[in-house]
Protein backbone atom coordinates (compact mmCIF):
# COMPACT_ATOMS: atom_id res chain seq x y z
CA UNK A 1 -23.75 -6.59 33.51
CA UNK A 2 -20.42 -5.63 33.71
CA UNK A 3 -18.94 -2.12 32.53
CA UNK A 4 -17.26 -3.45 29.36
CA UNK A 5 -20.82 -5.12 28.64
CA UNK A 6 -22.65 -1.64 29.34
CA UNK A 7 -19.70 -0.01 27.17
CA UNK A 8 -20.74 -2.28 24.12
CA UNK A 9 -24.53 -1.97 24.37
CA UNK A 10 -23.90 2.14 24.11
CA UNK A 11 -21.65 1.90 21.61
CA UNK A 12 -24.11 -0.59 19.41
CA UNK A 13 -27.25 1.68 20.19
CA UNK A 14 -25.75 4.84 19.70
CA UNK A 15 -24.01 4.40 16.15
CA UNK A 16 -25.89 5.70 13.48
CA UNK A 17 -23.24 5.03 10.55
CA UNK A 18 -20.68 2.03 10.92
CA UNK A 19 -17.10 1.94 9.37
CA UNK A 20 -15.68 -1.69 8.70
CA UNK A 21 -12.60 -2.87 8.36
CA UNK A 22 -12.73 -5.70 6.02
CA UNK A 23 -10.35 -8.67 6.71
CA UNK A 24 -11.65 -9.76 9.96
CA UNK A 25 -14.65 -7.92 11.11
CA UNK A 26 -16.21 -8.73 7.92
CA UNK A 27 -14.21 -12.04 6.57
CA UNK A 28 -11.11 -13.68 6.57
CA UNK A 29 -9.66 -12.76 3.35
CA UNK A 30 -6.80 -15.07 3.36
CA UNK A 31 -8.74 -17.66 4.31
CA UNK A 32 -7.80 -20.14 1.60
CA UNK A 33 -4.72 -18.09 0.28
CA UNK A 34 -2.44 -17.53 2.99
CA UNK A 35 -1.55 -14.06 3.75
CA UNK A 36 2.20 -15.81 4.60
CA UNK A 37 2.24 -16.79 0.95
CA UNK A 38 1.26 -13.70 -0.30
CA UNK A 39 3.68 -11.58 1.14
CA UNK A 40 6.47 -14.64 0.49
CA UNK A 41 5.23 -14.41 -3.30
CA UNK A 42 5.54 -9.99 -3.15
CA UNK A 43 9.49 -10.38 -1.25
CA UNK A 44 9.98 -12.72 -4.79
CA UNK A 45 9.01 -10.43 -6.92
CA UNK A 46 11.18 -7.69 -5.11
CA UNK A 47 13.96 -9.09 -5.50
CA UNK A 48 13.05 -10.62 -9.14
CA UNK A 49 13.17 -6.38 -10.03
CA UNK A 50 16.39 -6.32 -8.34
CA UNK A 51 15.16 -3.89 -5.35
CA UNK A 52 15.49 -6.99 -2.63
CA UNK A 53 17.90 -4.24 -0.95
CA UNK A 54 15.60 -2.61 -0.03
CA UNK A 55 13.98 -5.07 2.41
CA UNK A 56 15.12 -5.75 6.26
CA UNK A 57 14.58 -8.79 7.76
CA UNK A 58 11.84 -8.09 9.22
CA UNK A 59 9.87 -7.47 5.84
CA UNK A 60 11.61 -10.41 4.44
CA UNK A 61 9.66 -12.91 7.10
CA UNK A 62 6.58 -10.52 7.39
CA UNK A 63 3.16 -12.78 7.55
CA UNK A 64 1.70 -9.69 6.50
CA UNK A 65 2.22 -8.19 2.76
CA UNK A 66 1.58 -4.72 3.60
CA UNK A 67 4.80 -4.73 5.31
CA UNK A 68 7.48 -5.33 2.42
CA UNK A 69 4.99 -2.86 0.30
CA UNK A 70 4.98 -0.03 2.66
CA UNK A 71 9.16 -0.23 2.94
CA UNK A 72 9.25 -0.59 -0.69
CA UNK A 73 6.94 3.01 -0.58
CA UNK A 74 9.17 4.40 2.36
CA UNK A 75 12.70 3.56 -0.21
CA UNK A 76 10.41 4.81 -3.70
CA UNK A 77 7.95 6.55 -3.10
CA UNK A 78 5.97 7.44 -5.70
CA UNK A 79 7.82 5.39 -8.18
CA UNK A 80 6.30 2.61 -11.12
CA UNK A 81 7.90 0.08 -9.01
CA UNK A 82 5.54 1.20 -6.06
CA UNK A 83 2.87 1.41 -8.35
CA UNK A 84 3.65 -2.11 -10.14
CA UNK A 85 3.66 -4.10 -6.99
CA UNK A 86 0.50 -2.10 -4.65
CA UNK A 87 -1.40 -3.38 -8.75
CA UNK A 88 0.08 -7.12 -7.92
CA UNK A 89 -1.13 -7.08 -4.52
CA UNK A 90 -4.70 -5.77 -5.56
CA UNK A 91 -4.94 -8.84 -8.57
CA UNK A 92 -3.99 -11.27 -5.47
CA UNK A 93 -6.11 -9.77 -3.06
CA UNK A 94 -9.03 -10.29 -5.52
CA UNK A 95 -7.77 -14.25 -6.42
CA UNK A 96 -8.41 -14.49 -2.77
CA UNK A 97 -11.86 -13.58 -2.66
CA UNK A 98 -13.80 -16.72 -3.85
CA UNK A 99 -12.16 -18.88 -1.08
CA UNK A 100 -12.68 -16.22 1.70
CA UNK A 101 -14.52 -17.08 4.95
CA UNK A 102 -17.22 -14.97 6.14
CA UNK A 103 -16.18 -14.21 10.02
CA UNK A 104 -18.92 -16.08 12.18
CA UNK A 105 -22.44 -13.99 12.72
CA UNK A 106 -20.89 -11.59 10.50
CA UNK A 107 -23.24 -11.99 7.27
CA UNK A 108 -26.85 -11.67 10.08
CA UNK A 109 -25.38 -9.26 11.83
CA UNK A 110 -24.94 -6.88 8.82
CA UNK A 111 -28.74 -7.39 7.54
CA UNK A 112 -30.13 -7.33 10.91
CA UNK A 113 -28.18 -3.60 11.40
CA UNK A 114 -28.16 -2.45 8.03
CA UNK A 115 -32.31 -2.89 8.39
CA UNK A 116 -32.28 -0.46 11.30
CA UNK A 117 -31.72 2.64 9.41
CA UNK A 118 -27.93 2.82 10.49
CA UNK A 119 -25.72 3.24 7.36
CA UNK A 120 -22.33 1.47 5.97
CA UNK A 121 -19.07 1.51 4.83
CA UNK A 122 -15.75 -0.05 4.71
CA UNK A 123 -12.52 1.31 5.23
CA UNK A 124 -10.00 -1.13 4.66
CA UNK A 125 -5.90 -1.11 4.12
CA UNK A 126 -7.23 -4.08 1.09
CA UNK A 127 -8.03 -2.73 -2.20
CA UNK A 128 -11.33 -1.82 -2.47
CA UNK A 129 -11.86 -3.86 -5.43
CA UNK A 130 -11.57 -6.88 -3.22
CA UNK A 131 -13.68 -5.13 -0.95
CA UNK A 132 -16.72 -4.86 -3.53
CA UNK A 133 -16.05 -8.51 -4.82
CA UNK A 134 -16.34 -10.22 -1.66
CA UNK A 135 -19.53 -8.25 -0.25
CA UNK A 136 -21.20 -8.82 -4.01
CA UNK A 137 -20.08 -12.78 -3.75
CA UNK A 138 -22.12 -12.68 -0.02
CA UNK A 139 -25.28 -10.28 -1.38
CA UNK A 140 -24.37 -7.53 0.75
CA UNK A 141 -23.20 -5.44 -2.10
CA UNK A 142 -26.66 -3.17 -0.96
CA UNK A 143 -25.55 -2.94 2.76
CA UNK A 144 -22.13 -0.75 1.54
CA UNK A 145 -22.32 1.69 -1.01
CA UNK A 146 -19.58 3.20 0.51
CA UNK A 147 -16.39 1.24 0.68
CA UNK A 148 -12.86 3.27 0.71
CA UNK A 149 -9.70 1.00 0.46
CA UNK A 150 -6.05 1.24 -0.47
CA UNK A 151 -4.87 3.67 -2.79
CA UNK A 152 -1.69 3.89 -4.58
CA UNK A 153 -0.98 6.78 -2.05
CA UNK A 154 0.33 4.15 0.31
CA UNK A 155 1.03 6.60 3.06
CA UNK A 156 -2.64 7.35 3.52
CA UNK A 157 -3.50 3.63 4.74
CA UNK A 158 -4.41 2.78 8.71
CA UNK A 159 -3.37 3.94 10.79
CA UNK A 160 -3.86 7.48 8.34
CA UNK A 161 -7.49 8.20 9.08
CA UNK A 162 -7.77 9.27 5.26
CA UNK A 163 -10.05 6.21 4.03
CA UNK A 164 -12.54 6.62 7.49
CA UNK A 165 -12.37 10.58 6.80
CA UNK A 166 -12.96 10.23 3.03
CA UNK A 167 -16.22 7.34 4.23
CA UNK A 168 -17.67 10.46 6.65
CA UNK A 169 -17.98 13.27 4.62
CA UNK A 170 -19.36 10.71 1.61
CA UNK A 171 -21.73 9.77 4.14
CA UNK A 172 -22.54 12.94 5.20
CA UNK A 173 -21.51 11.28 9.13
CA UNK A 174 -21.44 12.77 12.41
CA UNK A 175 -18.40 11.35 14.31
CA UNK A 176 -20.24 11.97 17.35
CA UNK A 177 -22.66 8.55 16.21
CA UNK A 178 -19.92 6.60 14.05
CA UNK A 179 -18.58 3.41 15.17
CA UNK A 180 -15.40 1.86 13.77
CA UNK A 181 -15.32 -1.96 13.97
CA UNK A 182 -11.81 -3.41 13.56
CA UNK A 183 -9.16 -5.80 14.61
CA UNK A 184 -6.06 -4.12 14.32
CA UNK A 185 -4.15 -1.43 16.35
CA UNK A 186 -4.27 0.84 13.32
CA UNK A 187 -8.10 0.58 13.21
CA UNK A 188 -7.96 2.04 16.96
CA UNK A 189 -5.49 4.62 15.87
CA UNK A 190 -7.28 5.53 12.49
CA UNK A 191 -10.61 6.23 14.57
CA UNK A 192 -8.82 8.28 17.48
CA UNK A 193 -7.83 10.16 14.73
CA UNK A 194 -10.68 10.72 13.12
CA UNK A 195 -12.83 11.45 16.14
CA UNK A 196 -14.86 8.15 15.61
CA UNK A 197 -15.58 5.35 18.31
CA UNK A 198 -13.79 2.40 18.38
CA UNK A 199 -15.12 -1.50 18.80
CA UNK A 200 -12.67 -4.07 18.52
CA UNK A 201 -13.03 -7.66 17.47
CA UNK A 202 -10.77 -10.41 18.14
CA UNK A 203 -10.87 -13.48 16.64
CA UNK A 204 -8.19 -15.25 19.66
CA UNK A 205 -6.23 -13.74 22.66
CA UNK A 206 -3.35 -12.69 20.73
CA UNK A 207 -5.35 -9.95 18.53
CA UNK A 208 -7.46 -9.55 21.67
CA UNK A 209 -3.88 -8.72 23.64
CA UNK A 210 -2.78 -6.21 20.67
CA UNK A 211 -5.40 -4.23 21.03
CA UNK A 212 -5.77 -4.08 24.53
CA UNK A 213 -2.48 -2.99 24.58
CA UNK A 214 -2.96 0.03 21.96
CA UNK A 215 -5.80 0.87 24.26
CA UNK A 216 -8.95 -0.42 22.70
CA UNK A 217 -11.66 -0.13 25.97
CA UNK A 218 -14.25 -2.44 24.79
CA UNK A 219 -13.05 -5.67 22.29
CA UNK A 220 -15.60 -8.62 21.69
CA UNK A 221 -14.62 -12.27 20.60
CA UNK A 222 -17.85 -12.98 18.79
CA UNK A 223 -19.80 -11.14 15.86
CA UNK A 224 -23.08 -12.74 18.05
CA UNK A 225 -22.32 -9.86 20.75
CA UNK A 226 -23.58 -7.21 18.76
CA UNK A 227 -26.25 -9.25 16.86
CA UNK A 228 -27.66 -10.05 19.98
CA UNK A 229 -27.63 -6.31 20.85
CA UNK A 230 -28.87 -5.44 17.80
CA UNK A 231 -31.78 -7.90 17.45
CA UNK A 232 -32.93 -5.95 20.78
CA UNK A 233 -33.01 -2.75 19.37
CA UNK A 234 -36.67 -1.23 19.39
């Protein structure tokens, strides 16, 4: 067994409440609606209200919508325009739902843990309406009563620890036993910051490389690493 092995069976045994990230850990999302075209679609509509000025480059060929949002937020914040487009992304966040792919092992591995008397929730930088659609569309609306997403507040998203903060004292957690499963460097940074331990999944070696880099100790590339350590709980 190697250390990184050893690392991931203590962190799997030990957590007694489990903060998700959603697109990844859980599903992906975007599965059968590009994230790409999404945040294409949002830099449209930015500049269809006449506010593309406010948008470098680098938002304007972001794969990722959040990006063009949260420099919107940075140039207005707390404006209707903010307010207008975090709504849009929410309404295509849901439309992506019903052609979302559950992440291998994912679905098993949240029964099988859920079952042990270790508690749930999701912390996500998605709306938590898309959160609550896509667990209800897989039955595992029971396994997370707690899921904490997006608000219109768009400087409290990850890497903010606000959502994970807001799913500990609902759950009435100790940080000493919570785990935070995610696949982004602001999932590592959102749990440092919240005193919460940190597993990381990657789904190839260029998320793997991110957060290795941001300093994530233990990362797995398969959902079946923790059910297997799961399945041999007592």
């Amino acid at each position: 067994m190697t250390a990184e092995t050893a690392r991931l069976a203590s962190l799997v045994t030990s957590a007694r409440y489990v903060l998700w990230d959603l697109d990844g850990p859980i599903c992906r999302l975007f599965a059968g609606y590009p994230a790409h075209e999404i945040a294409n679609e949002l830099v449209d509509k930015i500049d269809q209200l006449g506010m593309g000025v406010l948008l470098t480059e680098k938002e304007r060929s972001a794969f990722d919508s959040h990006q063009p949002l949260r420099r919107v937020h940075e140039q207005r914040r707390g404006s209707d325009l903010v307010l207008e487009l975090e709504e849009w992304l929410t309404q295509r966040e849901l439309r992506a739902v019903p052609k979302a792919m559950p992440t291998p092992h994912a679905d098993p591995l949240i029964r099988t843990w859920s079952s042990r008397d270790v508690r749930f929730a999701i912390t996500t930088n998605n709306a938590a309406l898309a959160a609550v659609a896509y667990v209800e569309s897989r039955e595992l609306k029971d396994c997370f009563p707690y899921v904490y997403g997006r608000t219109q507040d768009l400087d409290l998203m990850k890497p903010n620890p606000y959502c994970l903060e807001e799913a500990i004292k609902a759950m009435g957690a100790d940080p000493s036993v919570t785990l935070m499963i995610g696949d982004a460097p602001t999932d590592l940074q959102a749990a440092q910051q919240a005193g919460v331990s940190f597993l990381g999944y990657a789904r190839n070696e260029t998320k793997e490389r991110m957060l290795r880099d941001a300093g994530a100790e233990v990362v797995v590339g398969s959902m079946e690493q923790i059910l297997d350590i799961v399945r041999a709980l007592p």
